[in-house]
Protein backbone atom coordinates (compact mmCIF):
# COMPACT_ATOMS: atom_id res chain seq x y z
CA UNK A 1 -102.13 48.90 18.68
CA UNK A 2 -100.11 49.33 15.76
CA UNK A 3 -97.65 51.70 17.41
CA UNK A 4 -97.41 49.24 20.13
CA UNK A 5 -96.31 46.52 18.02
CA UNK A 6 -93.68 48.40 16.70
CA UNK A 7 -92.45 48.94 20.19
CA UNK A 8 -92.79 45.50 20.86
CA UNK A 9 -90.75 44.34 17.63
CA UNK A 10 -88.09 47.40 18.48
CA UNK A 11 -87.52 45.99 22.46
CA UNK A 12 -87.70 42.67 21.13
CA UNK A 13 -85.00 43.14 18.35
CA UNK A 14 -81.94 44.42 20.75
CA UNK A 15 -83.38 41.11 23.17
CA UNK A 16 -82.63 38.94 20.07
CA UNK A 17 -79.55 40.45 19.66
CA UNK A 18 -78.38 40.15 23.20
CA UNK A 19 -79.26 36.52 23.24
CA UNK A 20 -77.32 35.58 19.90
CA UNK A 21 -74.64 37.36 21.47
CA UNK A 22 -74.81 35.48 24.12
CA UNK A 23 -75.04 32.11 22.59
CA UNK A 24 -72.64 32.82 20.25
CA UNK A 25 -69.78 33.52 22.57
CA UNK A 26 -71.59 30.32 24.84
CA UNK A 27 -70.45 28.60 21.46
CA UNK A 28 -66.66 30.01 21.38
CA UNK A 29 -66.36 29.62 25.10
CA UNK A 30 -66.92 25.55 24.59
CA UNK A 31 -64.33 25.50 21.32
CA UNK A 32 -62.26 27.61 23.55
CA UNK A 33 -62.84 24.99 26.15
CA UNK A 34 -62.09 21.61 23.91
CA UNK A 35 -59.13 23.34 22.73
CA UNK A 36 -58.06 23.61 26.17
CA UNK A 37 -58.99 20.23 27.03
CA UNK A 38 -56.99 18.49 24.04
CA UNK A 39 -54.34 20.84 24.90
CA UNK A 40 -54.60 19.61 28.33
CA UNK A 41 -54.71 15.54 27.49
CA UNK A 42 -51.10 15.72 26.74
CA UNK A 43 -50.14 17.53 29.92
CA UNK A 44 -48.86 15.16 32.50
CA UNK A 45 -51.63 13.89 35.21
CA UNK A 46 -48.84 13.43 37.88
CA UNK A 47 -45.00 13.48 38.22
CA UNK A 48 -43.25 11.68 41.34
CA UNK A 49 -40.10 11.70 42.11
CA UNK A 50 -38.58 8.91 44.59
CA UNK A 51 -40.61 6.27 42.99
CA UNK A 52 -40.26 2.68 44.99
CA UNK A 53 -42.68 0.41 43.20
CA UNK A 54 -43.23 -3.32 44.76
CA UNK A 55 -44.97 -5.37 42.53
CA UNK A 56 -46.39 -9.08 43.67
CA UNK A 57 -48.08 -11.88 42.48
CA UNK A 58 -50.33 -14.24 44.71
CA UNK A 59 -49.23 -12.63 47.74
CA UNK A 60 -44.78 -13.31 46.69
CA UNK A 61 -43.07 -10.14 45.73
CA UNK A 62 -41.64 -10.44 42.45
CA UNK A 63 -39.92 -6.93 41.25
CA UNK A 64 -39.03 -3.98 42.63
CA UNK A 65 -38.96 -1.04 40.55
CA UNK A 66 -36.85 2.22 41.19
CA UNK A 67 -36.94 5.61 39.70
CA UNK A 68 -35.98 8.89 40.56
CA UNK A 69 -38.98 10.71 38.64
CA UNK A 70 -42.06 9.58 37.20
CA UNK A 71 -44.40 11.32 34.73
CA UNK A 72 -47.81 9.53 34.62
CA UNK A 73 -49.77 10.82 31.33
CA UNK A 74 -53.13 10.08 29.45
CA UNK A 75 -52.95 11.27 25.86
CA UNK A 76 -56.13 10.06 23.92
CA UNK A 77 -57.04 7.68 26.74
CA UNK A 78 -53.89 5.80 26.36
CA UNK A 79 -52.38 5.72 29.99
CA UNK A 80 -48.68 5.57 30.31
CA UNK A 81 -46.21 5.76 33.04
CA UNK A 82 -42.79 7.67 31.52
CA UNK A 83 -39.05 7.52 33.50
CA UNK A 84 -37.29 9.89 32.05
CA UNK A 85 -34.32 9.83 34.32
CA UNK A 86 -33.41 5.92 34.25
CA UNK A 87 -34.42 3.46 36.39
CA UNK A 88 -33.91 0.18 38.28
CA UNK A 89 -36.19 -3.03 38.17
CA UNK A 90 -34.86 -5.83 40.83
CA UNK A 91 -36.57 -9.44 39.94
CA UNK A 92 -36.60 -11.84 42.76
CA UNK A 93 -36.93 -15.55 43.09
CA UNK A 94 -39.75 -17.35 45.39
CA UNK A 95 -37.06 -16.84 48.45
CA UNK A 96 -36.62 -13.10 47.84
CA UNK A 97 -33.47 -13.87 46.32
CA UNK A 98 -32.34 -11.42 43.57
CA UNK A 99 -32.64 -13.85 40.01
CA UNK A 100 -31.87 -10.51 37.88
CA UNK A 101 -31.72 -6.46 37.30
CA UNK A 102 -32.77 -4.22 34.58
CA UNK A 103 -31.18 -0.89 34.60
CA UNK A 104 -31.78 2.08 31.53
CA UNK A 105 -31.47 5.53 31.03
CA UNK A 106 -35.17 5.70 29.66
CA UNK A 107 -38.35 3.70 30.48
CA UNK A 108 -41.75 4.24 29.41
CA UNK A 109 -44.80 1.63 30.50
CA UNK A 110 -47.83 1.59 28.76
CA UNK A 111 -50.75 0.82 31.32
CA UNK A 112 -52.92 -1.02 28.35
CA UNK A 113 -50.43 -3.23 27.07
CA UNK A 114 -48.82 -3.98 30.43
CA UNK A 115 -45.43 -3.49 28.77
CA UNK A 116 -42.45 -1.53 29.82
CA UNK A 117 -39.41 -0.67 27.24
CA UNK A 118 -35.98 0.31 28.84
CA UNK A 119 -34.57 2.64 26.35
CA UNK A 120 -30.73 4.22 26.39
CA UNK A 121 -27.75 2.00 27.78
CA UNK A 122 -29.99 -0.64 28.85
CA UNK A 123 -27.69 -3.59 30.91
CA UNK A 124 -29.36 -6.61 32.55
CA UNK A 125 -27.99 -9.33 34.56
CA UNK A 126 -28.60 -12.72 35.82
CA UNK A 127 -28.68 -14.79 38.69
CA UNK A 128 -26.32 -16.40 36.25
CA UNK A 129 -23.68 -13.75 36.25
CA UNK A 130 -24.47 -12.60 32.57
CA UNK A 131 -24.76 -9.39 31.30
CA UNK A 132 -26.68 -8.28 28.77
CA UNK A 133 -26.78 -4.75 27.18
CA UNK A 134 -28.31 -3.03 24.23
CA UNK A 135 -30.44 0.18 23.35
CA UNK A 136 -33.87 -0.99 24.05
CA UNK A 137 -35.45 -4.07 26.16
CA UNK A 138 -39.38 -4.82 25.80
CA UNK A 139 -40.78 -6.23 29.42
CA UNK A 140 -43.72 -7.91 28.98
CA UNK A 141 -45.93 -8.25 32.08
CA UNK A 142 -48.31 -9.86 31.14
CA UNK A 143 -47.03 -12.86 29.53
CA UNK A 144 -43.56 -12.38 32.24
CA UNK A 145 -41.05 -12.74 28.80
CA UNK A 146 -37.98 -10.45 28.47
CA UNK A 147 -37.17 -9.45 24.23
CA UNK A 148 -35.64 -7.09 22.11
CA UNK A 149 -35.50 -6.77 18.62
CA UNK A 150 -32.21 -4.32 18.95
CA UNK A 151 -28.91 -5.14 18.64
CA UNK A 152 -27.56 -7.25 21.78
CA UNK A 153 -24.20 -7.84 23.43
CA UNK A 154 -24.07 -10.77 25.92
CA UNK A 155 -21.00 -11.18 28.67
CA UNK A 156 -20.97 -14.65 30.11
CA UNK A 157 -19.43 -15.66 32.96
CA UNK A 158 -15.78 -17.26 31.40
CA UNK A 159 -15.46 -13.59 29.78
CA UNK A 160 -17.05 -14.81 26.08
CA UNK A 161 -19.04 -12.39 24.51
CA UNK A 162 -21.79 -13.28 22.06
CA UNK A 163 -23.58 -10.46 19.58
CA UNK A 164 -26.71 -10.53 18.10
CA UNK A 165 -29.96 -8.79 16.36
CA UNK A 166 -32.39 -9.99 18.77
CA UNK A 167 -33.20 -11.34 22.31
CA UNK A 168 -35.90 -13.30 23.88
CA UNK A 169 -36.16 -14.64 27.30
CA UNK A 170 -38.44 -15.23 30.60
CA UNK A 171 -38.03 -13.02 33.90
CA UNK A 172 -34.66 -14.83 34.97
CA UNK A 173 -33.01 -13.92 32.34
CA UNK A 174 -32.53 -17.32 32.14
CA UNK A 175 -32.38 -19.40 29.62
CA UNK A 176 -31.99 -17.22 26.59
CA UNK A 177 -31.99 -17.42 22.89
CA UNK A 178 -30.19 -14.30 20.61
CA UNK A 179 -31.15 -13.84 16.74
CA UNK A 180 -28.34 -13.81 14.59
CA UNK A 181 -25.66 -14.69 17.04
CA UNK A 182 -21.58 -14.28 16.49
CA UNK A 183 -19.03 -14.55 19.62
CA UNK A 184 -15.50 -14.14 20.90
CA UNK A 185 -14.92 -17.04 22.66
CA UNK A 186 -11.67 -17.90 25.04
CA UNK A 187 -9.83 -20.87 24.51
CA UNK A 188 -7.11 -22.29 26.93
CA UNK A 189 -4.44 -23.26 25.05
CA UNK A 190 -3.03 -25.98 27.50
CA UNK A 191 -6.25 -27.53 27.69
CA UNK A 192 -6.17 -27.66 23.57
CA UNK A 193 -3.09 -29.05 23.97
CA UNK A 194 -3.59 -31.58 26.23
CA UNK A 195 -6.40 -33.52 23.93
């Protein structure tokens, strides 16, 4: 009996062994695999190129967003849509008709917020015939409002150029208010005259 315990504790040992093994790289293999896995979160979950995006409200379309390429991500459960090589957004009126245009080197949306910021040479324009540029323009969905706490440039129609450290404004583009504002205006001097 004795001798047979023995045997039993010396087959038993290697057994014990084996398993630890076992579990023990079953342990590394699941580090190995979260490793992976966070490595993987920052990877991109799609890329399209092409991109023609129609958005609506209540059945009306309302902006039509263009892109060449579009890298759709979801690092630490915060979905975003990137545009690294520019893009377009058309906004139209109840009539389809065009009330303004967004265009930027750089765009990034962030599916949570409902936001998208136009980054690089961003120029926008009105039904109005204004332009507006700057480095960065904040598009806010959600609450359909148009800002930007970057330094702005406005064109107007007569030529007259106003600067200033902020913008805010709805969809249209129109009306607007600018932070800080300074201009170059045009004056006719036979009109100045004439009073």
């Amino acid at each position: 009996m004795k001798s047979g315990a023995k045997k039993f504790l010396y087959l038993g040992l290697p057994a014990l062994f084996s398993c630890m093994l076992a579990l023990s790289s079953c342990e590394n293999s699941l580090n190995d695999i979260e490793k992976i896995a966070s490595k993987e979160e920052d990877k991109p979950i799609s890329k399209s190129t092409g991109v023609d995006v129609i958005y609506s409200d209540s059945a009306k379309v309302k902006a039509h967003l263009i892109t060449p390429l579009m890298i759709e991500l979801d690092e630490q459960n915060k979905g975003y849509q990137e545009m690294p090589k520019g893009v377009k957004v058309i906004f139209y009126d109840d009539a389809l008709g065009e009330k303004g245009t967004i265009t930027s080197e750089y765009a990034i949306r962030l599916v949570k917020e409902n936001t998208i910021t136009f980054r690089k040479n961003v120029v926008a324009t009105n039904a109005q015939g204004e332009t507006f540029k700057s480095e960065e323009l904040v598009y806010d969905q959600t609450n359909k409002k148009l800002y930007s706490h970057k330094p702005v440039q406005i064109t107007m129609t007569a030529g007259n150029v106003m600067y200033g450290t902020g913008f805010k404004s709805n969809e249209s583009l129109y009306p607007w208010t600018i932070d800080s504002s300074t201009g170059v205006f045009h004056v006719d001097e036979k009109q100045e005259q004439g009073k």
